[in-house]
Every structure is written in C-alpha cells, then in structure tokens.
C-alpha atoms as a PDB file:
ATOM      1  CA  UNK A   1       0.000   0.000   0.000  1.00  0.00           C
ATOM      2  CA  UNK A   2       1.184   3.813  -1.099  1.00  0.00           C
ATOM      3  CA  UNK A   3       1.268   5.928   2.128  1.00  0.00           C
ATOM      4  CA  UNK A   4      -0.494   8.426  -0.177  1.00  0.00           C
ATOM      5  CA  UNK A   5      -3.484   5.889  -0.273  1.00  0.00           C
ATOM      6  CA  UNK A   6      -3.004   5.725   3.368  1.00  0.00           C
ATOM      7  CA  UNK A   7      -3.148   9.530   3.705  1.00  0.00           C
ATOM      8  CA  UNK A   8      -6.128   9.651   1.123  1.00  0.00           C
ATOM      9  CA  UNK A   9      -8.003   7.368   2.831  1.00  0.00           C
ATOM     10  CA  UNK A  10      -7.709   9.240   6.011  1.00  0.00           C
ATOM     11  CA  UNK A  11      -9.216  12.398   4.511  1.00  0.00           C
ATOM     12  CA  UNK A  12     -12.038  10.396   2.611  1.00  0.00           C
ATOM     13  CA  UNK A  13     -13.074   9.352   6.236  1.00  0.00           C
ATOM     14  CA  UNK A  14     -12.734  12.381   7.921  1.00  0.00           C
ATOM     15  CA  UNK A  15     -14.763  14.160   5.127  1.00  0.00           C
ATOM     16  CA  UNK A  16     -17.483  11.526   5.331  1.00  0.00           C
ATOM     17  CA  UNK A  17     -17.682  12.310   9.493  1.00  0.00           C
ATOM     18  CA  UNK A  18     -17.758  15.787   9.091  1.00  0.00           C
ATOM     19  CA  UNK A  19     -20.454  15.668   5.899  1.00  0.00           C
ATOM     20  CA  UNK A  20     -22.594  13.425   7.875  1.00  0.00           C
ATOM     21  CA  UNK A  21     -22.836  15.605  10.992  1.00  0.00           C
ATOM     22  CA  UNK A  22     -23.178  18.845   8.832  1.00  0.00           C
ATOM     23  CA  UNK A  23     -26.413  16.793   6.915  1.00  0.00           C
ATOM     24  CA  UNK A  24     -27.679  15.751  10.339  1.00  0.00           C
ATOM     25  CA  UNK A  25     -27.997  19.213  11.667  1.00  0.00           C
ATOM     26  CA  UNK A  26     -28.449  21.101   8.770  1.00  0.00           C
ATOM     27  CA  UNK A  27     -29.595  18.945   6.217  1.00  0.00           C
ATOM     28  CA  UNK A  28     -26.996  19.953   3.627  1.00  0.00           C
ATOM     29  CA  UNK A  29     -23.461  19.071   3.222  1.00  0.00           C
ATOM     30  CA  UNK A  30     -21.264  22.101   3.059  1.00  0.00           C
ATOM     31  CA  UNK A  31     -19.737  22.791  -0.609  1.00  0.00           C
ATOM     32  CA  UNK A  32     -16.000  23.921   1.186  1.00  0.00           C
ATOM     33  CA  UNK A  33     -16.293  20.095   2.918  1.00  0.00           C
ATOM     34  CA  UNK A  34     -16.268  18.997  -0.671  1.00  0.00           C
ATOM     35  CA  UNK A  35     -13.958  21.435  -2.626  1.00  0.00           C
ATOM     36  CA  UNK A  36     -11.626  20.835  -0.192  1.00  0.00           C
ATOM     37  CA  UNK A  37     -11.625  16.959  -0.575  1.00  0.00           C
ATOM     38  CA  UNK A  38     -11.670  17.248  -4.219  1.00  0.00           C
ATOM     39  CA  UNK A  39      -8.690  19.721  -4.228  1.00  0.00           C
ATOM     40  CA  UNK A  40      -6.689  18.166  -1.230  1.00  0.00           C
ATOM     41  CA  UNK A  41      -7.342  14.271  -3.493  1.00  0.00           C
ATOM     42  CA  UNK A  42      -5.879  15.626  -6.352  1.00  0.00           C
ATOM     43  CA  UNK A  43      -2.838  17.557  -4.631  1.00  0.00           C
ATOM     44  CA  UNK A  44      -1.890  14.166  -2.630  1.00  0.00           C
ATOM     45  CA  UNK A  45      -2.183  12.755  -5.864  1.00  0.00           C
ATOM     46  CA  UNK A  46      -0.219  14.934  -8.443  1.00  0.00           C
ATOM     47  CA  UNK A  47       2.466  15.092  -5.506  1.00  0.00           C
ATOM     48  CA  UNK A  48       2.967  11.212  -4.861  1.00  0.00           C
ATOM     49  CA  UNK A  49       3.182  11.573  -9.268  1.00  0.00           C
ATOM     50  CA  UNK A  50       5.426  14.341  -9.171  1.00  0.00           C
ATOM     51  CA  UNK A  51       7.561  12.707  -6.307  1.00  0.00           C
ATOM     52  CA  UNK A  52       7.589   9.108  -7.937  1.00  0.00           C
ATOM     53  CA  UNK A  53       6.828   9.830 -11.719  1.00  0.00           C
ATOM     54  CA  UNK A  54       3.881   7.817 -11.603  1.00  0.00           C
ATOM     55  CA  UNK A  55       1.534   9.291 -13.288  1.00  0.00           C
ATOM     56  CA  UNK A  56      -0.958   6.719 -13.512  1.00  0.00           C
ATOM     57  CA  UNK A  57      -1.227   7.449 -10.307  1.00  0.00           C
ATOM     58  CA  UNK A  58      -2.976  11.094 -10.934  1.00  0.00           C
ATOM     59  CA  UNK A  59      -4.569   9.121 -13.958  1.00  0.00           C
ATOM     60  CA  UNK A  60      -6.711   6.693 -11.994  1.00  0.00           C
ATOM     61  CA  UNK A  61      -7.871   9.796  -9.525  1.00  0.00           C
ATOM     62  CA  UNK A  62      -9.046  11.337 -12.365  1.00  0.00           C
ATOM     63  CA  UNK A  63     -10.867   8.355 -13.797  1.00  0.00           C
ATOM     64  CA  UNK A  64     -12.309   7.888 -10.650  1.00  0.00           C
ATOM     65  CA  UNK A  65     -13.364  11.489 -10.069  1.00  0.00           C
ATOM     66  CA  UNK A  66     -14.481  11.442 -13.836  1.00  0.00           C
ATOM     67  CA  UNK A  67     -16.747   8.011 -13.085  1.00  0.00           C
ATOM     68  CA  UNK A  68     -18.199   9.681  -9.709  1.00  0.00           C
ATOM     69  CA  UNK A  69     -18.879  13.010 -11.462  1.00  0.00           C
ATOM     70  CA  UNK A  70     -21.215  10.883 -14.035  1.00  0.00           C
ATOM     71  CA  UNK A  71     -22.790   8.922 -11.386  1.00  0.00           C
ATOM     72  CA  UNK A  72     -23.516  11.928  -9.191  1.00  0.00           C
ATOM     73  CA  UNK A  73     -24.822  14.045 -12.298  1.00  0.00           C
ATOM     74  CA  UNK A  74     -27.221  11.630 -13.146  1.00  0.00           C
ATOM     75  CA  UNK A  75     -28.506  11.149  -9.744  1.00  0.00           C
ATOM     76  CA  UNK A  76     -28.480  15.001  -9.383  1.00  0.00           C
ATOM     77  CA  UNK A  77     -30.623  15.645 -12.576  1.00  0.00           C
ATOM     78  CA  UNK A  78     -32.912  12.842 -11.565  1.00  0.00           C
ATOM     79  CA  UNK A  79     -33.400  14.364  -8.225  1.00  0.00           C
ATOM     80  CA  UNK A  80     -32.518  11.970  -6.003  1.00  0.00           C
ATOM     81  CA  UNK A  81     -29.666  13.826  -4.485  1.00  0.00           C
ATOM     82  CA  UNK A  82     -28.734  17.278  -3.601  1.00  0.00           C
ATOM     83  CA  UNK A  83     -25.464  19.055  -5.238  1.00  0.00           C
ATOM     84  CA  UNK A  84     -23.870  18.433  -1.972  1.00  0.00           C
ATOM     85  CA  UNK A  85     -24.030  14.886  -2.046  1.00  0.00           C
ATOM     86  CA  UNK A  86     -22.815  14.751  -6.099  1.00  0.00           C
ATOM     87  CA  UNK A  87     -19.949  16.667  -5.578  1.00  0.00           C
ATOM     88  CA  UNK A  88     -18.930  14.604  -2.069  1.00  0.00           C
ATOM     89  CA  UNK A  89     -19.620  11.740  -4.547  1.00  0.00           C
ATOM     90  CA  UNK A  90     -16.658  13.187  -6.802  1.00  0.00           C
ATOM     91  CA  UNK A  91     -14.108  13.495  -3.930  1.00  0.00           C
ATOM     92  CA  UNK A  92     -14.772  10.028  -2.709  1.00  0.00           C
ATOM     93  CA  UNK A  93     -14.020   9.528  -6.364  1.00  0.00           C
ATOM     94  CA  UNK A  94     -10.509  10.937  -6.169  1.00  0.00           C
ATOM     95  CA  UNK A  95      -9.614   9.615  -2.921  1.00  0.00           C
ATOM     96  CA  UNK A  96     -10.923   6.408  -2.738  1.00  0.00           C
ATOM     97  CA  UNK A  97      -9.625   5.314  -6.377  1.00  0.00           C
ATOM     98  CA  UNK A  98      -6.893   2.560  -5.766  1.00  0.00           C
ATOM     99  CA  UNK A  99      -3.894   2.800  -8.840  1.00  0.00           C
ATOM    100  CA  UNK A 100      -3.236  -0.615  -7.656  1.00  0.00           C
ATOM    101  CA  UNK A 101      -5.563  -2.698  -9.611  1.00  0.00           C
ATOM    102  CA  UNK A 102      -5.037  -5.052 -12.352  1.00  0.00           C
ATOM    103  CA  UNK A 103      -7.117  -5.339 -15.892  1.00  0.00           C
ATOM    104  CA  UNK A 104      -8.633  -8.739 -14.415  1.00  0.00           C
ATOM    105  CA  UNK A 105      -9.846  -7.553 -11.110  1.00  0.00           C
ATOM    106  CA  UNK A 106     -10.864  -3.887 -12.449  1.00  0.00           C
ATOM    107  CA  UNK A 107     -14.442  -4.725 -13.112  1.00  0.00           C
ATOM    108  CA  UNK A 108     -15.027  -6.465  -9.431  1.00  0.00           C
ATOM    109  CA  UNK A 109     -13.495  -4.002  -7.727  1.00  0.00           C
ATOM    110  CA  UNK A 110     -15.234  -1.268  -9.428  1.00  0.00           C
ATOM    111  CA  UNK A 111     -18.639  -2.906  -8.682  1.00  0.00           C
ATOM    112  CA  UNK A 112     -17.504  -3.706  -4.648  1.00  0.00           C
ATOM    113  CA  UNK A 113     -16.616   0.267  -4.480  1.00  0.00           C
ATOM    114  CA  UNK A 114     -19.744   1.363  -5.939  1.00  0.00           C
ATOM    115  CA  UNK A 115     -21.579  -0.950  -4.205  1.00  0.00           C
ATOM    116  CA  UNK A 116     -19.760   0.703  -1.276  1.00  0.00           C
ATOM    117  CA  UNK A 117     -20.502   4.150  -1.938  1.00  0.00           C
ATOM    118  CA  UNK A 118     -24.151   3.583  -2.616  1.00  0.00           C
ATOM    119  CA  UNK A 119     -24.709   1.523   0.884  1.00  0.00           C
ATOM    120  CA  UNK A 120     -22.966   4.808   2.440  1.00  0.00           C
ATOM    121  CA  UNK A 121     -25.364   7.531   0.899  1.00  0.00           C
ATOM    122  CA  UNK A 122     -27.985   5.470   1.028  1.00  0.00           C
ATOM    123  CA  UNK A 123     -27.433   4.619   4.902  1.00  0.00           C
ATOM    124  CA  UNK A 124     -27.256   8.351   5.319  1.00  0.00           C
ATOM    125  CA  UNK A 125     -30.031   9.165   4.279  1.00  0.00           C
ATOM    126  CA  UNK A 126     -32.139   6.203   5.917  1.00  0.00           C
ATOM    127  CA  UNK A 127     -30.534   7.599   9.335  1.00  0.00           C
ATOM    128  CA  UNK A 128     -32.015  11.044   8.268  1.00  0.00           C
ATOM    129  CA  UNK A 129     -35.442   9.870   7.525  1.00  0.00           C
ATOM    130  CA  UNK A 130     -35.904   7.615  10.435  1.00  0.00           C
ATOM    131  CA  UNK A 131     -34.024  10.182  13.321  1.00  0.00           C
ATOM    132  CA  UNK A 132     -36.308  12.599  11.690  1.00  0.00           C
ATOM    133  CA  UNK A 133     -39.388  10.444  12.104  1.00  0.00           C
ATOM    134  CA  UNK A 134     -38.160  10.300  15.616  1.00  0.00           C
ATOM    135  CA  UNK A 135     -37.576  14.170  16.216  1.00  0.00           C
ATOM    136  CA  UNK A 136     -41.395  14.657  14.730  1.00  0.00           C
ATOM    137  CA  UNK A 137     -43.024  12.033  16.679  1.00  0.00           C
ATOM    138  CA  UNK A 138     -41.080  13.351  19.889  1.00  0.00           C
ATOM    139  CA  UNK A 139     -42.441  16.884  19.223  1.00  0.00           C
ATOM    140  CA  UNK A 140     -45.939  16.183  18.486  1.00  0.00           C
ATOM    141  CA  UNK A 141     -45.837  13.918  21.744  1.00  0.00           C
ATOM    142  CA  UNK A 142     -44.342  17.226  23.638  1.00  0.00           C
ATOM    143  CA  UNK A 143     -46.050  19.554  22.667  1.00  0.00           C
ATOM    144  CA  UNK A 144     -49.772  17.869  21.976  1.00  0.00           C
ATOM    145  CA  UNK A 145     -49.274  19.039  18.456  1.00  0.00           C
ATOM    146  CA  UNK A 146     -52.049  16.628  16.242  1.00  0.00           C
END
C-alpha cells in the first residue's frame, strides 16, 4: 500500500464524518467540505506523481473522479440527491480510487466500491429519515401538536 493511499483514505473518512454531521444538523453538506476533498485528493495525488513519476497514479484519480462526477450528475438531474451529495460523490471519487488494480480484477473491484458508496449515501439518508421520524413524533408527543 502507497502511504499516499493511506493519507487519502484518512481524509475520505474524515470528510465523510464531518459531511454526515453537517447533513444531520443542517440537512446539507457544506460545498467547502467537498472542494476541499476534491482539491486536497488531487494535490496528494499529483504530488505522490510528481515525487515518484507515476503518473498513472494522478490518472486513476481522475478516472475515478471522472466516473463519480457521471454517477452523481445523473442522480443530481434525476433528483434523487442534492449538489452536496454529487460533488462529495466526486471526492470520494478521487480519494478512494486505488492505482493498484489489475485489468482482471478492475471490473469487481469497481462494482464492490460502488456498491460501497451507494450503501454509504444510502445509509445516510435512511438515518435522516428515520431520526427525523423520531424528532417529529417526539415533538408532536411534547407539545400535543395533532
């Protein structure tokens, strides 16, 4: 394993924390939460390409970023998500991509990652409907509110 996948990784879950607190309380996730992740993903990556002259390196965080961005787009336009969640789609994109993959095993792991990122945002937003079920239910019961 690259210590820049290492470092990556770190700041794909420490973005995730942070976005799913900010949509708990707010019900939005904050577009400098996902600039930043998007900008910080590619400088760890054109870095470790810089440092190592790898530059499939930067290549498969820009395929990745480049598959996310369609993904989120098309749930965006269908309405399903908010641009929050597309673009926080994109970083995962970036820093979530491994570069160590083979042409055999590309396909699988594709498939396990997406099938990753879609039990994550759709997790989140289960939590949201059902604590907010929860929060209503508690309020009517409070306040006598019919």
């Amino acid at each position: 394993m690259v210590v820049a996948d290492a470092i990556l990784a770190v700041f794909g879950f420490i973005a995730l924390i942070f976005a799913s607190i900010s949509d708990f309380k707010t019900g939005e996730v904050p577009d400098w939460l996902n600039y930043s992740l998007i900008i910080s993903g590619f400088g760890v990556r054109v870095f470790h390409s810089l440092i190592f002259s790898d530059l499939w390196y930067l290549l498969y965080g820009l395929a990745g970023f480049g598959v996310m961005f369609g993904i989120g787009l098309m749930m965006y336009y269908t309405k399903q998500w908010g641009g929050g969640d597309a673009k926080l789609f994109m970083g995962l994109g970036v820093v979530f991509t491994s570069s160590h993959l083979n042409t055999g095993n590309f396909l699988i792991s594709f498939l396990i990652n997406l099938v990753f990122y879609f039990i994550i945002f759709f997790n989140q937003k289960f939590l949201n409907l059902f604590i907010g079920n929860i929060q209503s239910k508690i309020v009517r019961r409070f306040f006598d509110v019919s």
